[in-house]
PDB file of N, CA and C in Angstrom:
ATOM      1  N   UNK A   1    -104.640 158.599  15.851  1.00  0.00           N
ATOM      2  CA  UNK A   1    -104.839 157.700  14.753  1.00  0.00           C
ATOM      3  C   UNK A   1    -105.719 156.556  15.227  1.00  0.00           C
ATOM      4  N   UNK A   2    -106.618 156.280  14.578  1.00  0.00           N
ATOM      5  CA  UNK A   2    -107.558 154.647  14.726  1.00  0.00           C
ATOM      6  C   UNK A   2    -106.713 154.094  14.954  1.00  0.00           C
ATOM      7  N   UNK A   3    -107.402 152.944  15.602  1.00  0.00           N
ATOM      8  CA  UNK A   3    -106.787 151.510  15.373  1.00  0.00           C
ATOM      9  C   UNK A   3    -107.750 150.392  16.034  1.00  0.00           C
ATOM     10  N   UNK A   4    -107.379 149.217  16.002  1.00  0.00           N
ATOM     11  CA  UNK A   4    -107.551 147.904  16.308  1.00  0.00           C
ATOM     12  C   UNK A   4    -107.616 147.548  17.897  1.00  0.00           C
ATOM     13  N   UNK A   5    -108.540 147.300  18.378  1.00  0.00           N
ATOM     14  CA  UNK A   5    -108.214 146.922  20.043  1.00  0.00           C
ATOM     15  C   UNK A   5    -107.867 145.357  20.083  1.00  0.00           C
ATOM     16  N   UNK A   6    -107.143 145.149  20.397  1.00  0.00           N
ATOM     17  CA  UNK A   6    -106.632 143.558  20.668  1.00  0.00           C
ATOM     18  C   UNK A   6    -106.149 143.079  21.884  1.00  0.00           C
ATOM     19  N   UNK A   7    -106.499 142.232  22.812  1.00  0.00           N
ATOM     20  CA  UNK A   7    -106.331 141.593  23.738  1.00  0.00           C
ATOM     21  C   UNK A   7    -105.357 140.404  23.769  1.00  0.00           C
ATOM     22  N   UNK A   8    -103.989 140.740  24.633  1.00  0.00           N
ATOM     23  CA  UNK A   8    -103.276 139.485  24.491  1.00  0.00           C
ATOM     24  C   UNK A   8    -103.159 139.376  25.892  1.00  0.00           C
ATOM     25  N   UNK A   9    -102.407 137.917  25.823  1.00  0.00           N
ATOM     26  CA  UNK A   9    -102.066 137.219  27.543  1.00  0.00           C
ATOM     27  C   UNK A   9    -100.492 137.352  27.157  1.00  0.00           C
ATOM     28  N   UNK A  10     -99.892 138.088  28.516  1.00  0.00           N
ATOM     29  CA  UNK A  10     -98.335 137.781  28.459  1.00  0.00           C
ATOM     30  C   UNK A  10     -97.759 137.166  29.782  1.00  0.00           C
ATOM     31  N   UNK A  11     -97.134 136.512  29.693  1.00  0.00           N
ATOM     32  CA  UNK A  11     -96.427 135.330  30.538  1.00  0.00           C
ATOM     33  C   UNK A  11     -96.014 136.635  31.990  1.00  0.00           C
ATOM     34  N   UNK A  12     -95.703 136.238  33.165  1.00  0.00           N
ATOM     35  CA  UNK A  12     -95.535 137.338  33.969  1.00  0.00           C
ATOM     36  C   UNK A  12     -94.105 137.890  33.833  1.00  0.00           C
ATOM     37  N   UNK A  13     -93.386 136.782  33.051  1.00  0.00           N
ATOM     38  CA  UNK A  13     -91.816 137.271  32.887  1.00  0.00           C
ATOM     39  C   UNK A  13     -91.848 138.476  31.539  1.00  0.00           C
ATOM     40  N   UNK A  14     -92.936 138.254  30.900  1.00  0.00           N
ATOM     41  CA  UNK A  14     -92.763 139.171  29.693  1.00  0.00           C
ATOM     42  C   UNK A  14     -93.818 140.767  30.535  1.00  0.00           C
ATOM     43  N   UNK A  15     -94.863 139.982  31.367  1.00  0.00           N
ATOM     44  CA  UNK A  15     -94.897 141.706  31.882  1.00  0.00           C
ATOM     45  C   UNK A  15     -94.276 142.672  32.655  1.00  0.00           C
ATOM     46  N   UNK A  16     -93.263 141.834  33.428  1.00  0.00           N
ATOM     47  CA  UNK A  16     -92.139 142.022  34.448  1.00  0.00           C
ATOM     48  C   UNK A  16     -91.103 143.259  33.388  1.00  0.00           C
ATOM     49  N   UNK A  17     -90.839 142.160  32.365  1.00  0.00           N
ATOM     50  CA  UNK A  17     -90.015 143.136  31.199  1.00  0.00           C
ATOM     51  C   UNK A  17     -90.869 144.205  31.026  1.00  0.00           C
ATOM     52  N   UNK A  18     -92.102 144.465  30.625  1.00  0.00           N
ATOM     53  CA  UNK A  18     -92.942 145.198  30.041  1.00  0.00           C
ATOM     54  C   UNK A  18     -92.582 146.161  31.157  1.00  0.00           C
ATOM     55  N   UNK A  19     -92.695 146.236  31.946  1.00  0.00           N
ATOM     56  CA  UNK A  19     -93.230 147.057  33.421  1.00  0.00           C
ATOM     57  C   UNK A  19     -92.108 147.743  33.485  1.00  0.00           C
ATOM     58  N   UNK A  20     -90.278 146.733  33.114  1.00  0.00           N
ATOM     59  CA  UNK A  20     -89.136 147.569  33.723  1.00  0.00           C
ATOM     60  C   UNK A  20     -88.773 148.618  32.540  1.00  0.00           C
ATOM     61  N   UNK A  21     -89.519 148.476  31.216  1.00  0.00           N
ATOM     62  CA  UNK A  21     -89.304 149.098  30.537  1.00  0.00           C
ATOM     63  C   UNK A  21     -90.364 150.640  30.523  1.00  0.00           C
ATOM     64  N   UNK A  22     -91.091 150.656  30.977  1.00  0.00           N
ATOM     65  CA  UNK A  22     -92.334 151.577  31.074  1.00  0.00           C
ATOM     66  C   UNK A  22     -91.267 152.560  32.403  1.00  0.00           C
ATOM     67  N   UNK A  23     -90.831 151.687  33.738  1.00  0.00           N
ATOM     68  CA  UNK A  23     -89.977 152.509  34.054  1.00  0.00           C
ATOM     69  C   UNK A  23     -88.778 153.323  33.826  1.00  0.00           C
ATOM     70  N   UNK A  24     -87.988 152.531  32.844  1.00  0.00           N
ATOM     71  CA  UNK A  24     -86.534 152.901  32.674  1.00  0.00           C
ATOM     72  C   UNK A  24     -87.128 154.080  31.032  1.00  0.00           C
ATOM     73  N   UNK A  25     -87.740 154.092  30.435  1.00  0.00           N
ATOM     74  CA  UNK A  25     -87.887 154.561  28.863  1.00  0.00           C
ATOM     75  C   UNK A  25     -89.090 155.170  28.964  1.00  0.00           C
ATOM     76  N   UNK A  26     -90.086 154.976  29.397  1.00  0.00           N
ATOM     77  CA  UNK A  26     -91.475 155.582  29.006  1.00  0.00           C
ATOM     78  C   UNK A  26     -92.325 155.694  30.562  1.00  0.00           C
ATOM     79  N   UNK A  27     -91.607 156.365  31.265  1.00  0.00           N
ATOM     80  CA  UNK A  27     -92.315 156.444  32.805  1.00  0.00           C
ATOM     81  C   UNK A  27     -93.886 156.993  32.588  1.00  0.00           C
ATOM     82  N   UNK A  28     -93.843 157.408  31.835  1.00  0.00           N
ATOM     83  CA  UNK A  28     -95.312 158.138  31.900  1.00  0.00           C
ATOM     84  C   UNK A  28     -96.601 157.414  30.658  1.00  0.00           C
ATOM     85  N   UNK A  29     -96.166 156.004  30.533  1.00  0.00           N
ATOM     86  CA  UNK A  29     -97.485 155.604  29.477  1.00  0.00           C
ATOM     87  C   UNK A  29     -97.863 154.237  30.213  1.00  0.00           C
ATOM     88  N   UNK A  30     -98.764 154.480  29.913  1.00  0.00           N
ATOM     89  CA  UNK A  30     -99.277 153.141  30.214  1.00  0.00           C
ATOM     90  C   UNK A  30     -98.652 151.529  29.535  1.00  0.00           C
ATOM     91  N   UNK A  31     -99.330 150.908  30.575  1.00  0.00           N
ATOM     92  CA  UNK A  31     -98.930 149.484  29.881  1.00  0.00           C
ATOM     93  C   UNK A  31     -99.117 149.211  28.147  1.00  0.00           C
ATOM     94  N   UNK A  32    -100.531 149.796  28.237  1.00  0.00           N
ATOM     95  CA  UNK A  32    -101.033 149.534  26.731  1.00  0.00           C
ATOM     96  C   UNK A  32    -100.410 150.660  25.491  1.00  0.00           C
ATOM     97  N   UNK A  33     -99.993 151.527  25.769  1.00  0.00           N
ATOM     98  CA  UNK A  33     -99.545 152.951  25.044  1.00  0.00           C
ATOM     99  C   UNK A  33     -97.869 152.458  25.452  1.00  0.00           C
ATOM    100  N   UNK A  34     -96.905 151.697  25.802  1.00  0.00           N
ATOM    101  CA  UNK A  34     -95.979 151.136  25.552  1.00  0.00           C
ATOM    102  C   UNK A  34     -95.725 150.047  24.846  1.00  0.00           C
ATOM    103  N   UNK A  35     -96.884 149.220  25.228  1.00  0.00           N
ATOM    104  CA  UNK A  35     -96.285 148.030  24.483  1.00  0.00           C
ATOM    105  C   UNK A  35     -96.740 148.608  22.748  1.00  0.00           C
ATOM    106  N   UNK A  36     -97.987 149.322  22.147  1.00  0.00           N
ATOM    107  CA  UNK A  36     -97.973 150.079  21.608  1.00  0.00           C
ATOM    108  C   UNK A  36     -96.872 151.055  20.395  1.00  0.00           C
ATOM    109  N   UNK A  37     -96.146 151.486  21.451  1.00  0.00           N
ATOM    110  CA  UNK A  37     -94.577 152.073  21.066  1.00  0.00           C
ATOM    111  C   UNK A  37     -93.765 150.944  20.533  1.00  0.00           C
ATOM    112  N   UNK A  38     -93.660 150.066  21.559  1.00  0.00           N
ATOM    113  CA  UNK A  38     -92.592 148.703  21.316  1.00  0.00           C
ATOM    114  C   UNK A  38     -93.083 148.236  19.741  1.00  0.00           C
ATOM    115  N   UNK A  39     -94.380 147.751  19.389  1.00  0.00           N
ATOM    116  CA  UNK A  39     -95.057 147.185  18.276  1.00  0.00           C
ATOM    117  C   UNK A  39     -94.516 148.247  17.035  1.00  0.00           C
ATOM    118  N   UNK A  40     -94.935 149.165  17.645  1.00  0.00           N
ATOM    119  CA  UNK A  40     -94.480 150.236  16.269  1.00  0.00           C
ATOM    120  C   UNK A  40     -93.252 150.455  15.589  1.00  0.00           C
ATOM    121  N   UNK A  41     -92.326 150.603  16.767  1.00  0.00           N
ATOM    122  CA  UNK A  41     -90.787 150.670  16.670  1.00  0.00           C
ATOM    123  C   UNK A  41     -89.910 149.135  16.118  1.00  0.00           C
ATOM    124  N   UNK A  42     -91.343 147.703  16.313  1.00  0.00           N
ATOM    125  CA  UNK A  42     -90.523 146.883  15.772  1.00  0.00           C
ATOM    126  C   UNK A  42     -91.149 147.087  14.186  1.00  0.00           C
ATOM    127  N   UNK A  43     -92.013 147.264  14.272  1.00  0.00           N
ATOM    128  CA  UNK A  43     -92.472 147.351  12.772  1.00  0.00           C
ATOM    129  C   UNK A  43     -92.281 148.215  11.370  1.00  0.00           C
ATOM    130  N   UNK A  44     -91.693 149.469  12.330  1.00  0.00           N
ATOM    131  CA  UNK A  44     -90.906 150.563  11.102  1.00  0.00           C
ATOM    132  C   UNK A  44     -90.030 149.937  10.668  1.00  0.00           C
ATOM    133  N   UNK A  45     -89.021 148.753  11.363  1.00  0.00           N
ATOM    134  CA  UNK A  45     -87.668 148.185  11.605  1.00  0.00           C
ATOM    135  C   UNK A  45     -87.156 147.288  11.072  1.00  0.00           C
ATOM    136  N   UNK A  46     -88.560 146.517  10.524  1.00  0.00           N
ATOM    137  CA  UNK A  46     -88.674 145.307   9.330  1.00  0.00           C
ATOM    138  C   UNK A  46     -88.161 145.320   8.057  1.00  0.00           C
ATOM    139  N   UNK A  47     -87.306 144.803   7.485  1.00  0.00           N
ATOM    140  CA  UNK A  47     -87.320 145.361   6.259  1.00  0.00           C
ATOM    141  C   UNK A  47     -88.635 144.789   4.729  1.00  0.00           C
ATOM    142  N   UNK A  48     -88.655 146.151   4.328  1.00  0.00           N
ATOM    143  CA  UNK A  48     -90.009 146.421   3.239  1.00  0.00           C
ATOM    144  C   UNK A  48     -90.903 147.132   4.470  1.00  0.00           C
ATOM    145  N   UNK A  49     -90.553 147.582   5.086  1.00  0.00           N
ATOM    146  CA  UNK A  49     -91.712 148.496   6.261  1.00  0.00           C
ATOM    147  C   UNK A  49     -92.025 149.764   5.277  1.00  0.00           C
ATOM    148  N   UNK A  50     -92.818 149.996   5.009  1.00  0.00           N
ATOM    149  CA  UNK A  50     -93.696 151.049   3.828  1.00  0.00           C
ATOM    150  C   UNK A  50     -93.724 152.430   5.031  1.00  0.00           C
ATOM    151  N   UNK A  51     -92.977 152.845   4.188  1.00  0.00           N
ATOM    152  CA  UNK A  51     -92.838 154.320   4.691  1.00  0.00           C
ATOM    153  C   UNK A  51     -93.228 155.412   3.450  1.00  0.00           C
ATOM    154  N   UNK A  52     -94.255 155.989   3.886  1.00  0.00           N
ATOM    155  CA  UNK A  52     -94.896 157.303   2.720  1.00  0.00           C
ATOM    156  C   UNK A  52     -94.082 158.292   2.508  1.00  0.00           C
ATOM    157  N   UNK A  53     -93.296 157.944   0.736  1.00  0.00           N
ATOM    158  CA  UNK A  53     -92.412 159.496   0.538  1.00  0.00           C
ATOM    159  C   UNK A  53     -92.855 160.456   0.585  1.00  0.00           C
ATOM    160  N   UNK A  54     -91.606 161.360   1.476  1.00  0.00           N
ATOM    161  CA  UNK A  54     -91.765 162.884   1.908  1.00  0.00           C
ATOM    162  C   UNK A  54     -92.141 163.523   0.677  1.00  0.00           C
ATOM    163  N   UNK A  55     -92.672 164.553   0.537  1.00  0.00           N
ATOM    164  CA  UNK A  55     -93.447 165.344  -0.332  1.00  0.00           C
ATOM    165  C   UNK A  55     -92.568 166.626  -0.055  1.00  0.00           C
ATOM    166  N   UNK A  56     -91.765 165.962  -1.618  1.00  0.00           N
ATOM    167  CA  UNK A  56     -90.607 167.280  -2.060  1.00  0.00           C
ATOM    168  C   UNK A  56     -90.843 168.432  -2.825  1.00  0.00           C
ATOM    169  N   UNK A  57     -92.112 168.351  -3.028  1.00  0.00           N
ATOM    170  CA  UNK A  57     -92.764 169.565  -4.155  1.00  0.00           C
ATOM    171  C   UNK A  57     -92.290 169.397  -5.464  1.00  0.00           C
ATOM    172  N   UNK A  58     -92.875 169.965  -6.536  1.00  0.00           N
ATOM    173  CA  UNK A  58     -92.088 170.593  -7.531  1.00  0.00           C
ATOM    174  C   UNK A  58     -90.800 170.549  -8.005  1.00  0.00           C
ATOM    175  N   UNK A  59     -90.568 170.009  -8.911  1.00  0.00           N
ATOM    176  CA  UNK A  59     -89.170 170.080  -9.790  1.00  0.00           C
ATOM    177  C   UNK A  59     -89.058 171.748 -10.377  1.00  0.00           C
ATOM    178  N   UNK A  60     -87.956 172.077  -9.986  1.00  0.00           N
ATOM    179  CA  UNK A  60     -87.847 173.536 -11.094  1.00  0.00           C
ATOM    180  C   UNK A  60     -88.515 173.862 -12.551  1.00  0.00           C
ATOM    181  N   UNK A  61     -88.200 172.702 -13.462  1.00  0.00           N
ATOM    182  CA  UNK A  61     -88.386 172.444 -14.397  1.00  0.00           C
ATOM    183  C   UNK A  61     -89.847 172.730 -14.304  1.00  0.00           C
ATOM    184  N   UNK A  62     -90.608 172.466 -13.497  1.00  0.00           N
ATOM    185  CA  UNK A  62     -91.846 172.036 -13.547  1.00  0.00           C
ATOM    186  C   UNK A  62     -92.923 173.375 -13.187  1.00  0.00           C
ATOM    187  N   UNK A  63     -91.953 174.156 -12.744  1.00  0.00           N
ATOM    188  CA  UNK A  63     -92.901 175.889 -12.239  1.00  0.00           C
ATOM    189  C   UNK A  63     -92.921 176.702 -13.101  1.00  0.00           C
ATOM    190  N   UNK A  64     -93.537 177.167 -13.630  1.00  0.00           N
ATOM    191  CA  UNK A  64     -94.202 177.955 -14.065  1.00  0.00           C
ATOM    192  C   UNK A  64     -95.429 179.427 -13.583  1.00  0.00           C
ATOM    193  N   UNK A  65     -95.308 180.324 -14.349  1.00  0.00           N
ATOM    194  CA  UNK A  65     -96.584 181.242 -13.692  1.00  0.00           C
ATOM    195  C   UNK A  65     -97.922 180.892 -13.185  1.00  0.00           C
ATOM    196  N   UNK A  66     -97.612 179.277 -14.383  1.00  0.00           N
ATOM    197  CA  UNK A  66     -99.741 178.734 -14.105  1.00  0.00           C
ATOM    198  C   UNK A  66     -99.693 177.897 -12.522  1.00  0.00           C
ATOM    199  N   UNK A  67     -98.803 177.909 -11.876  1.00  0.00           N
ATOM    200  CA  UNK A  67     -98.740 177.157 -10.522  1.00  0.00           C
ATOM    201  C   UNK A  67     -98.068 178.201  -9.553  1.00  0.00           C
ATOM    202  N   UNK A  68     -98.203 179.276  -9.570  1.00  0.00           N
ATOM    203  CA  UNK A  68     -97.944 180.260  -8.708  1.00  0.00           C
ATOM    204  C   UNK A  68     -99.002 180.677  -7.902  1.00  0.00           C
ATOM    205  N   UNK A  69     -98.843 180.747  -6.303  1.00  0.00           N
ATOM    206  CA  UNK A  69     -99.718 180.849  -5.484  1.00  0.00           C
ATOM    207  C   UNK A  69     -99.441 181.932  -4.338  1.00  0.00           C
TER     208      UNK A  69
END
């Protein structure tokens, strides 16, 4: 997926965290592809976080021969 490149400064106590978490949860990503994860996981978490309804198909009611495939 695209996205945005953005450059931040984090205090060494917040990369210290960053770092013990990349070990203990995500050994294999990078600094930037964790904190990444972290951003995402706070942001599904928000409430009103816009999540795209699943695509339930068709109501019964609604099939017919002319939508048969």
């Amino acid at each position: 997926m695209p996205g945005t490149t953005i450059t931040i400064v984090l205090p060494e106590t917040e990369l210290a965290a960053l770092d013990r978490h990349r070990r203990d949860a995500s050994p294999g990503l990078t600094r930037e592809q964790a904190l990444s994860e972290i951003v995402a996981a706070w942001a599904a978490a928000q409430p009103g976080a816009v999540r795209p309804p699943a695509d339930e198909g068709m109501r019964p009611e609604q099939l017919n021969a002319s939508n048969d495939m």
